[in-house]
C-alpha atoms as a PDB file:
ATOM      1  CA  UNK A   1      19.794 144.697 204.600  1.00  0.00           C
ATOM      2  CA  UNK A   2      21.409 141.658 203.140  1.00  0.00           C
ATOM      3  CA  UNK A   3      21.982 142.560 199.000  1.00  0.00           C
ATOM      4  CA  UNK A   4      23.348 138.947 198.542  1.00  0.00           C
ATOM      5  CA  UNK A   5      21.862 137.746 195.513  1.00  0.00           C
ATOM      6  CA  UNK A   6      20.601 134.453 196.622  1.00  0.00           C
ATOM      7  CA  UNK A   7      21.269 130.988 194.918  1.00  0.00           C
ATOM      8  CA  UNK A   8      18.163 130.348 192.538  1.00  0.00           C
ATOM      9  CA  UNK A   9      18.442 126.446 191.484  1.00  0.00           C
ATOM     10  CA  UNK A  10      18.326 125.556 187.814  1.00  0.00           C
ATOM     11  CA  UNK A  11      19.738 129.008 187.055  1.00  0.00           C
ATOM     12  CA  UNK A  12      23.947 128.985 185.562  1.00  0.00           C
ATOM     13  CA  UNK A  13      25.948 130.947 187.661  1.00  0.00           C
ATOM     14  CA  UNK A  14      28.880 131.349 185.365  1.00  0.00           C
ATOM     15  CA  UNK A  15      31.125 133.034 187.872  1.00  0.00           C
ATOM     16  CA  UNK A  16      31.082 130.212 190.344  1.00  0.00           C
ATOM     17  CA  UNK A  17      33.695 128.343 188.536  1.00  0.00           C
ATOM     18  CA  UNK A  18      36.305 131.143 188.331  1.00  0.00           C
ATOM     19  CA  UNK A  19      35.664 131.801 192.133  1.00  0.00           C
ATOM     20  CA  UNK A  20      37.027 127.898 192.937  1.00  0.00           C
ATOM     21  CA  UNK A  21      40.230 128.315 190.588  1.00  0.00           C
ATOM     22  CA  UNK A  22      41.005 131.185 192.477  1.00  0.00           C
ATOM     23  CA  UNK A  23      40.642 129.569 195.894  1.00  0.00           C
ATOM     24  CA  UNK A  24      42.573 126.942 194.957  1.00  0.00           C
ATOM     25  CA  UNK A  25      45.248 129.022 193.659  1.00  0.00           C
ATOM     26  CA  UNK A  26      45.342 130.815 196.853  1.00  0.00           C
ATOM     27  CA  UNK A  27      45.685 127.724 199.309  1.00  0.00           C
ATOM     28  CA  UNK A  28      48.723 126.946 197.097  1.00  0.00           C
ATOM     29  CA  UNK A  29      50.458 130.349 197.502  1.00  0.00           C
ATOM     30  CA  UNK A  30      49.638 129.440 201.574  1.00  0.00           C
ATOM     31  CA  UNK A  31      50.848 126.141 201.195  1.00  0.00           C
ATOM     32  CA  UNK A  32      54.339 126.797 199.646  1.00  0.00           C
ATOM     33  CA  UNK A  33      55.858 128.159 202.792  1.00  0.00           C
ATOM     34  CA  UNK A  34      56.642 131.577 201.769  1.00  0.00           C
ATOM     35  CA  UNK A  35      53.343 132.295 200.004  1.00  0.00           C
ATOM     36  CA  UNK A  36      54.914 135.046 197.955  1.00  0.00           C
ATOM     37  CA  UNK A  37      57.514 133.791 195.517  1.00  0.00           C
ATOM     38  CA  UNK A  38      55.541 131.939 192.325  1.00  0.00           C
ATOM     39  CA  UNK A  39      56.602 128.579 190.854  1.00  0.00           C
ATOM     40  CA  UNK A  40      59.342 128.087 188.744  1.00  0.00           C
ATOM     41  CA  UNK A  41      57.895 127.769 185.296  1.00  0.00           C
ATOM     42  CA  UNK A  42      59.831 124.592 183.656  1.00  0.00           C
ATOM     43  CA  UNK A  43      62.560 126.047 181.048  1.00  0.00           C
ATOM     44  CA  UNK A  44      61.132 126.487 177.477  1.00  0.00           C
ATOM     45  CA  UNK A  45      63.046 124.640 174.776  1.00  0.00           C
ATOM     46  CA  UNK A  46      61.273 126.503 172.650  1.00  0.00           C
ATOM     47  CA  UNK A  47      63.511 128.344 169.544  1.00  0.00           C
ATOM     48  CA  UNK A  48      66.628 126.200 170.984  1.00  0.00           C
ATOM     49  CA  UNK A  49      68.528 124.311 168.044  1.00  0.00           C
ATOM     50  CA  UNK A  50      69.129 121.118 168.803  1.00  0.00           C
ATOM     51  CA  UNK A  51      72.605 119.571 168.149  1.00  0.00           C
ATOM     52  CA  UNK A  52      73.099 116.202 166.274  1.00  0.00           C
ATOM     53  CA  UNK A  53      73.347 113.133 168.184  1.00  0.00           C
ATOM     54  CA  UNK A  54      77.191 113.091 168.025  1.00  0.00           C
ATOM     55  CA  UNK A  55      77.488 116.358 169.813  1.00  0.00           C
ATOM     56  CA  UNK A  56      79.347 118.047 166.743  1.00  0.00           C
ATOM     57  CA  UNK A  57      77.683 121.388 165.563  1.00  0.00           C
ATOM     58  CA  UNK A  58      76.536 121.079 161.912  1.00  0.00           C
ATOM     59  CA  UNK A  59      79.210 122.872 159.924  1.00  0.00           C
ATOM     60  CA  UNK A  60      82.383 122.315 161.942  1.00  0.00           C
ATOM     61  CA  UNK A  61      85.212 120.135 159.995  1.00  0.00           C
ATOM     62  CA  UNK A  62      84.509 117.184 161.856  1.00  0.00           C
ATOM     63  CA  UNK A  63      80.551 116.929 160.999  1.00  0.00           C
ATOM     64  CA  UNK A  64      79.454 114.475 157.476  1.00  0.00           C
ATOM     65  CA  UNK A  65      78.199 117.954 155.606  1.00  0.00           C
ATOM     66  CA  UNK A  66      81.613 119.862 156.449  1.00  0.00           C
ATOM     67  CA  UNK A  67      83.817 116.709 154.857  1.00  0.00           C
ATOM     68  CA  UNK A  68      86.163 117.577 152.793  1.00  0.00           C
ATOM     69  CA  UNK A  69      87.032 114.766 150.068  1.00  0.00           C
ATOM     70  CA  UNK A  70      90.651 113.783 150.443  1.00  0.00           C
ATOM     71  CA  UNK A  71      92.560 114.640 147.205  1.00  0.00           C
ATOM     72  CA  UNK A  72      93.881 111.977 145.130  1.00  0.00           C
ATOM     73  CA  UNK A  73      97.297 110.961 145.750  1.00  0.00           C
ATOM     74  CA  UNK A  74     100.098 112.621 143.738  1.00  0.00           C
ATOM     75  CA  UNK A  75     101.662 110.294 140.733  1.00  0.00           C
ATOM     76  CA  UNK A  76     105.192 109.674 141.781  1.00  0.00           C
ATOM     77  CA  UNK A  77     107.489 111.690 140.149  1.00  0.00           C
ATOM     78  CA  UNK A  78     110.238 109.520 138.093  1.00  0.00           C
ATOM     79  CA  UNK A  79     113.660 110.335 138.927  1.00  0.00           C
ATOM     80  CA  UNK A  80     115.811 111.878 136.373  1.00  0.00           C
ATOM     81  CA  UNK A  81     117.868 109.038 134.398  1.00  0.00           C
ATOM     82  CA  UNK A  82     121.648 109.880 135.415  1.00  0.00           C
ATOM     83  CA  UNK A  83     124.045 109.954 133.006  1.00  0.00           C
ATOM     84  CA  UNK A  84     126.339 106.810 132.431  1.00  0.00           C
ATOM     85  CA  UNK A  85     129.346 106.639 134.447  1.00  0.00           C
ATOM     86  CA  UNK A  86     132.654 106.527 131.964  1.00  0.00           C
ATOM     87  CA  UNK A  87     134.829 103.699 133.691  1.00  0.00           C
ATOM     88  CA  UNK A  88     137.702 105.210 132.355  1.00  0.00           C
ATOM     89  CA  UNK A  89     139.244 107.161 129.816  1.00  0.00           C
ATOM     90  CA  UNK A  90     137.298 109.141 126.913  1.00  0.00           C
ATOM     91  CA  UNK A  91     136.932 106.737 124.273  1.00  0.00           C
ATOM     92  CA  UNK A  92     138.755 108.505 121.721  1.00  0.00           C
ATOM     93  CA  UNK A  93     142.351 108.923 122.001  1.00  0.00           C
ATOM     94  CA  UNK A  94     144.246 111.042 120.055  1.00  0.00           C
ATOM     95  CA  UNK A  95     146.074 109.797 117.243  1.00  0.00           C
ATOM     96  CA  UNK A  96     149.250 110.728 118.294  1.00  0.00           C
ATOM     97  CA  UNK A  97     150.069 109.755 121.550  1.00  0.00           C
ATOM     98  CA  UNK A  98     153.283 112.515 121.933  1.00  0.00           C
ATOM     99  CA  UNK A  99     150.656 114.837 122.683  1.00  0.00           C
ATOM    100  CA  UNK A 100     149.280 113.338 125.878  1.00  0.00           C
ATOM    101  CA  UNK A 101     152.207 114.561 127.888  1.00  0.00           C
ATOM    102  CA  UNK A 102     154.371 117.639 127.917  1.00  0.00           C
ATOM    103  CA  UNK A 103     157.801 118.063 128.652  1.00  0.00           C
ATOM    104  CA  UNK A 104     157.597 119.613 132.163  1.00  0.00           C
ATOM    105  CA  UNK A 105     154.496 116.539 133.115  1.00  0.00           C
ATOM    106  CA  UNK A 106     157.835 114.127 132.102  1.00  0.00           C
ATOM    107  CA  UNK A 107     160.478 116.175 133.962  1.00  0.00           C
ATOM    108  CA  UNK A 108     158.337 116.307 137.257  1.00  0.00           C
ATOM    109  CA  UNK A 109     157.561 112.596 136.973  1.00  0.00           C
ATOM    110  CA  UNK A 110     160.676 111.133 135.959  1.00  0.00           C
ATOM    111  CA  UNK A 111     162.436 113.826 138.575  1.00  0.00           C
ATOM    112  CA  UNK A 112     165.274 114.372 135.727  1.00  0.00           C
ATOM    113  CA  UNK A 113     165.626 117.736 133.767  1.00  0.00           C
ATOM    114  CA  UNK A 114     164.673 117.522 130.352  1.00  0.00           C
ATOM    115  CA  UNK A 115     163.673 118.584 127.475  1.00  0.00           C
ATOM    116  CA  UNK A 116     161.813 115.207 127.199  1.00  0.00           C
ATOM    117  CA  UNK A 117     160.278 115.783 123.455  1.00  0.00           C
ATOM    118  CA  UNK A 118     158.587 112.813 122.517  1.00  0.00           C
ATOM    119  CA  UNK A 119     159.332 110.194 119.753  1.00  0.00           C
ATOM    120  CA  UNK A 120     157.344 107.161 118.250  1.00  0.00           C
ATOM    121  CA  UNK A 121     158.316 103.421 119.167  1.00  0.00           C
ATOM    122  CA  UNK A 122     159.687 101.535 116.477  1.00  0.00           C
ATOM    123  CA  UNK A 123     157.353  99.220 114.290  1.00  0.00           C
ATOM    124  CA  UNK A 124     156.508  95.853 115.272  1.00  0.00           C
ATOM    125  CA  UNK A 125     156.257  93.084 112.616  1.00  0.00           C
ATOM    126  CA  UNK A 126     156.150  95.889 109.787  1.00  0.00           C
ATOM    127  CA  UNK A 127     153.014  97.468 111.975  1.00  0.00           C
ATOM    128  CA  UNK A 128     152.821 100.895 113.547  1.00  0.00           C
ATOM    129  CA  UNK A 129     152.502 100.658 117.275  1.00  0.00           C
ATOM    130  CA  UNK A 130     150.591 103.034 119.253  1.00  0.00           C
ATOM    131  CA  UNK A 131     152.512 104.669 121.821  1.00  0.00           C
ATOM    132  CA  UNK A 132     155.282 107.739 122.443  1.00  0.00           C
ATOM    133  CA  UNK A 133     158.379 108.036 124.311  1.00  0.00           C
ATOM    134  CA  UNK A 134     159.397 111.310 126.281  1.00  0.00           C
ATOM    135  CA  UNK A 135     163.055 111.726 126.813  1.00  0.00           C
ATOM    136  CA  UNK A 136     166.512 110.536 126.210  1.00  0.00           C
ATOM    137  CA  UNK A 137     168.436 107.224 126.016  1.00  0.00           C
ATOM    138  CA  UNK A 138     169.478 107.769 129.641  1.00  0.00           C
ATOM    139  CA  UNK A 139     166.303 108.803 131.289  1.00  0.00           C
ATOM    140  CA  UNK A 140     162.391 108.990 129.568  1.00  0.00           C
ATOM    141  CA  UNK A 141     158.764 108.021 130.145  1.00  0.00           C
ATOM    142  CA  UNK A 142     157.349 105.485 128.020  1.00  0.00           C
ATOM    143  CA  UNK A 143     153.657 104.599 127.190  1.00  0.00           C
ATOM    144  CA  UNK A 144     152.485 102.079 124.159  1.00  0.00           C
ATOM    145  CA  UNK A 145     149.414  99.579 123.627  1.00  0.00           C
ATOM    146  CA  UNK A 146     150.455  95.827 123.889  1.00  0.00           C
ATOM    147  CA  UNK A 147     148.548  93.252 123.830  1.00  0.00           C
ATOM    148  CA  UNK A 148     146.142  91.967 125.929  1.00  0.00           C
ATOM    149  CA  UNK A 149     147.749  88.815 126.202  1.00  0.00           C
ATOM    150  CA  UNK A 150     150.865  90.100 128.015  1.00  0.00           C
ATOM    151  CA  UNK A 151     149.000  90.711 130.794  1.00  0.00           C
ATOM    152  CA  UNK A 152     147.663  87.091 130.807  1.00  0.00           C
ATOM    153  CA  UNK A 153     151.399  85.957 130.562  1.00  0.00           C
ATOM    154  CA  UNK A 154     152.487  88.270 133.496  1.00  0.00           C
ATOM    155  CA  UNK A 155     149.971  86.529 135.988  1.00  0.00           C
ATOM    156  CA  UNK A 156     150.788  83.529 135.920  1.00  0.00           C
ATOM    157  CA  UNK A 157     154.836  84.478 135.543  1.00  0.00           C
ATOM    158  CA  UNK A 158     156.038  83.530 139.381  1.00  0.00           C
ATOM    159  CA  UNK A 159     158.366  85.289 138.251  1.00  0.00           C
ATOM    160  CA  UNK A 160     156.736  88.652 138.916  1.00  0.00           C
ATOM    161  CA  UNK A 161     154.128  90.126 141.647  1.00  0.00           C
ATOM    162  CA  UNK A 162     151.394  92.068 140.521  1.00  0.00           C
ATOM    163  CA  UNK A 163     150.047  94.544 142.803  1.00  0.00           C
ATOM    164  CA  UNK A 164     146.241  95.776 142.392  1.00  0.00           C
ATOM    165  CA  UNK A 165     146.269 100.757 141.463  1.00  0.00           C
ATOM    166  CA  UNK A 166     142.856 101.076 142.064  1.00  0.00           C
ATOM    167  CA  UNK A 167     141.362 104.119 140.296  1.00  0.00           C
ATOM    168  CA  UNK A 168     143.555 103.956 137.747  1.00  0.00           C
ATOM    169  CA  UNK A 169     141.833 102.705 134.315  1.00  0.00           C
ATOM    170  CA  UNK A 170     139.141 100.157 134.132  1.00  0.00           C
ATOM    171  CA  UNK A 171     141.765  97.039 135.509  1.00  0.00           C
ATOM    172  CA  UNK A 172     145.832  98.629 136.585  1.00  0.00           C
ATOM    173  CA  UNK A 173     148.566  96.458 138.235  1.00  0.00           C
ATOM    174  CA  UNK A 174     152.051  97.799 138.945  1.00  0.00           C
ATOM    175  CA  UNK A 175     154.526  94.838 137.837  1.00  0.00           C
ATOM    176  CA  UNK A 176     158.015  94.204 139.232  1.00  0.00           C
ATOM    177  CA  UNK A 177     160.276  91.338 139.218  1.00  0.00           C
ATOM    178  CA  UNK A 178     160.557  89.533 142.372  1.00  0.00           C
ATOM    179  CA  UNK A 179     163.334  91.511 143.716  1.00  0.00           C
ATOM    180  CA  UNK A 180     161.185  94.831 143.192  1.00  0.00           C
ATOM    181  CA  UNK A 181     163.352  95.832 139.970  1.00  0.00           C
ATOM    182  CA  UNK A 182     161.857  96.690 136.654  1.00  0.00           C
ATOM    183  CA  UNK A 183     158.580  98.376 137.845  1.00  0.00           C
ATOM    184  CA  UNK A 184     155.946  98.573 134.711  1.00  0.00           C
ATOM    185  CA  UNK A 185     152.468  99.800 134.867  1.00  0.00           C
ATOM    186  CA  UNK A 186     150.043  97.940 132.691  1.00  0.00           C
ATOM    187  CA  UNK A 187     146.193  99.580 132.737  1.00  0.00           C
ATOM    188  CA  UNK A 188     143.086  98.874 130.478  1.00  0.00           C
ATOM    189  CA  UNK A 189     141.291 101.817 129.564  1.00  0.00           C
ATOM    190  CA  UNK A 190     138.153 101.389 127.071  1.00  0.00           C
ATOM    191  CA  UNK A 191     139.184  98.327 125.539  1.00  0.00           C
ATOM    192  CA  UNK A 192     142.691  98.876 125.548  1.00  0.00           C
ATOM    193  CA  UNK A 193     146.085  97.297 127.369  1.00  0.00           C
ATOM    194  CA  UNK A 194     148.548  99.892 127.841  1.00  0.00           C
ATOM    195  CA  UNK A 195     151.919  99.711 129.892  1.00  0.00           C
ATOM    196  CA  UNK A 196     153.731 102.592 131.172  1.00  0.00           C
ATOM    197  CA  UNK A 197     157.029 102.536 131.958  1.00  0.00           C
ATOM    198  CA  UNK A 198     159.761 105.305 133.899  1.00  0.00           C
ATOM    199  CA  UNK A 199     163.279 104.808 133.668  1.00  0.00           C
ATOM    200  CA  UNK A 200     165.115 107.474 135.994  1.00  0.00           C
ATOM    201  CA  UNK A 201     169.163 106.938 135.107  1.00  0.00           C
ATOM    202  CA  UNK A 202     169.546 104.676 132.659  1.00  0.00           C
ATOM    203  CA  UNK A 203     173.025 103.299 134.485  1.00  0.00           C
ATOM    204  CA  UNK A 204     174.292 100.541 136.412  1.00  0.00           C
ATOM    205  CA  UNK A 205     172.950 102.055 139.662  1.00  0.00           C
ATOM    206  CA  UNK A 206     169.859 102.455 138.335  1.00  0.00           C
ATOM    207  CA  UNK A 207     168.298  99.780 140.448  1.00  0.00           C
ATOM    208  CA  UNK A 208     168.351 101.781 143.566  1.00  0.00           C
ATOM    209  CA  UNK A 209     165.571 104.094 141.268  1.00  0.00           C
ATOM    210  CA  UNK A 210     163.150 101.116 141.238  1.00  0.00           C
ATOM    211  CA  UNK A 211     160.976 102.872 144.101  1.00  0.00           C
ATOM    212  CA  UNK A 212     160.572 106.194 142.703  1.00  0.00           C
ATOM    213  CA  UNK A 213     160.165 104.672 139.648  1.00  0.00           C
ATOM    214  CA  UNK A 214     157.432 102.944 140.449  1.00  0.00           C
ATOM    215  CA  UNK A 215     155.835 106.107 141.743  1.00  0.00           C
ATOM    216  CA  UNK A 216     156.563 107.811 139.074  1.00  0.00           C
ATOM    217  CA  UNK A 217     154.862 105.114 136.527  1.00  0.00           C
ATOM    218  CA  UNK A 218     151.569 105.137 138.952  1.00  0.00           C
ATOM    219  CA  UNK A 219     151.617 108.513 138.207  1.00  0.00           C
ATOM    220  CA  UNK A 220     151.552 108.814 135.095  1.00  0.00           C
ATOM    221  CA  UNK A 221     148.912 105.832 134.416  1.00  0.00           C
ATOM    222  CA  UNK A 222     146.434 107.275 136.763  1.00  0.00           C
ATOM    223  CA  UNK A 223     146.852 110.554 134.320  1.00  0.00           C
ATOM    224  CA  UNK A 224     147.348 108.294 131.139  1.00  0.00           C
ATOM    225  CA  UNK A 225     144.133 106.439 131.938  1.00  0.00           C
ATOM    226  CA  UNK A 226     142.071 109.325 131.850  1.00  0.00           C
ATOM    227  CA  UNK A 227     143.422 110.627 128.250  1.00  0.00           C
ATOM    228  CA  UNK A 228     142.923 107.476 126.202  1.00  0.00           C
END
């Protein structure tokens, strides 16, 4: 007996389309080759951030939002003012100037013994002069202010060479006649022309002292000048 219902026309079948999806869904399974694997679904993008344009991650240090502002340069810090150089000397000598030196200072200059106590130079034109002298009639250390124009005179003596002490005083020279006798320091110190002058035997052979004299008056500037 044949139960198939048959086909009445004008009446909706409503199962005749789901019948054609699934023969067409079956001739594709044949058609792919292995008929058993499915299609690969195209990835879902769905719940996937997506990055900025740049490629940067939002929140790293080199995206806009992450920026730190740059902090405002530092004021330059303004050096320390140094204190002034002296040139030379303090300023403020003693008043006597037998106290500059002691005896043993003279004896190792002058290269004499001693005692070498000091004394006071004689007046000049009724007026006190500034100055000491350490030792004897035969052998002493001498320093006194002069005046400035002595040194003027002595440069342009040809009679006498003047030879540059740095470090010693603002301006030094050591003097000497033109046959190297008669050394005599002469310094300015704050102001102030000074001459210093070592006499080692005073004798007829005392020209053969004129080097170590010399030294000796160097000397005792370069210490003089930093006393007065």
């Amino acid at each position: 007996m044949d139960r198939r219902t048959p086909i009445t026309p004008g009446r909706r079948y409503t199962w005749l389309p789901a019948l054609a999806l699934a023969a067409v869904a079956v001739a594709g399974c044949s058609s792919s080759g292995g008929g058993s694997t499915a299609a690969s679904a195209p990835p879902s993008t769905a719940g996937t951030a997506t990055a900025p344009g740049t490629g940067t991650a939002p929140g790293t240090p080199n995206s806009p939002a992450a920026t730190t502002p740059a902090a405002p340069p530092s004021a330059t810090a303004t050096p320390a003012p140094t204190a002034a150089t002296t040139p030379a000397g303090t300023g403020k000598r003693p008043a006597d100037a037998c106290t500059l030196l002691t005896s043993m200072q003279v004896v190792a200059a002058v290269g004499t013994s001693g005692p070498f106590n000091g004394t006071h130079p004689d007046k000049v034109d009724g007026k006190e002069v500034w100055g000491c002298t350490w030792g004897s009639r035969q052998s002493y250390a001498h320093i006194r202010e002069t005046s400035p124009t002595v040194l003027a005179g002595l440069r342009t003596n040809p009679e006498y060479t003047l030879t540059p002490l740095p470090g010693v005083g603002e301006e030094a020279y050591l003097v000497q006649r033109k046959d190297g006798l008669r050394p005599e320091v002469y310094f300015v110190s704050s102001g102030h022309l000074y001459s210093v002058e070592v006499v080692k035997d005073r004798g007829p052979n005392d020209d053969a002292n004129a080097p170590a004299e010399a030294a000796a008056a160097s000397g005792l500037a370069l210490a003089l000048s930093k006393l007065v």
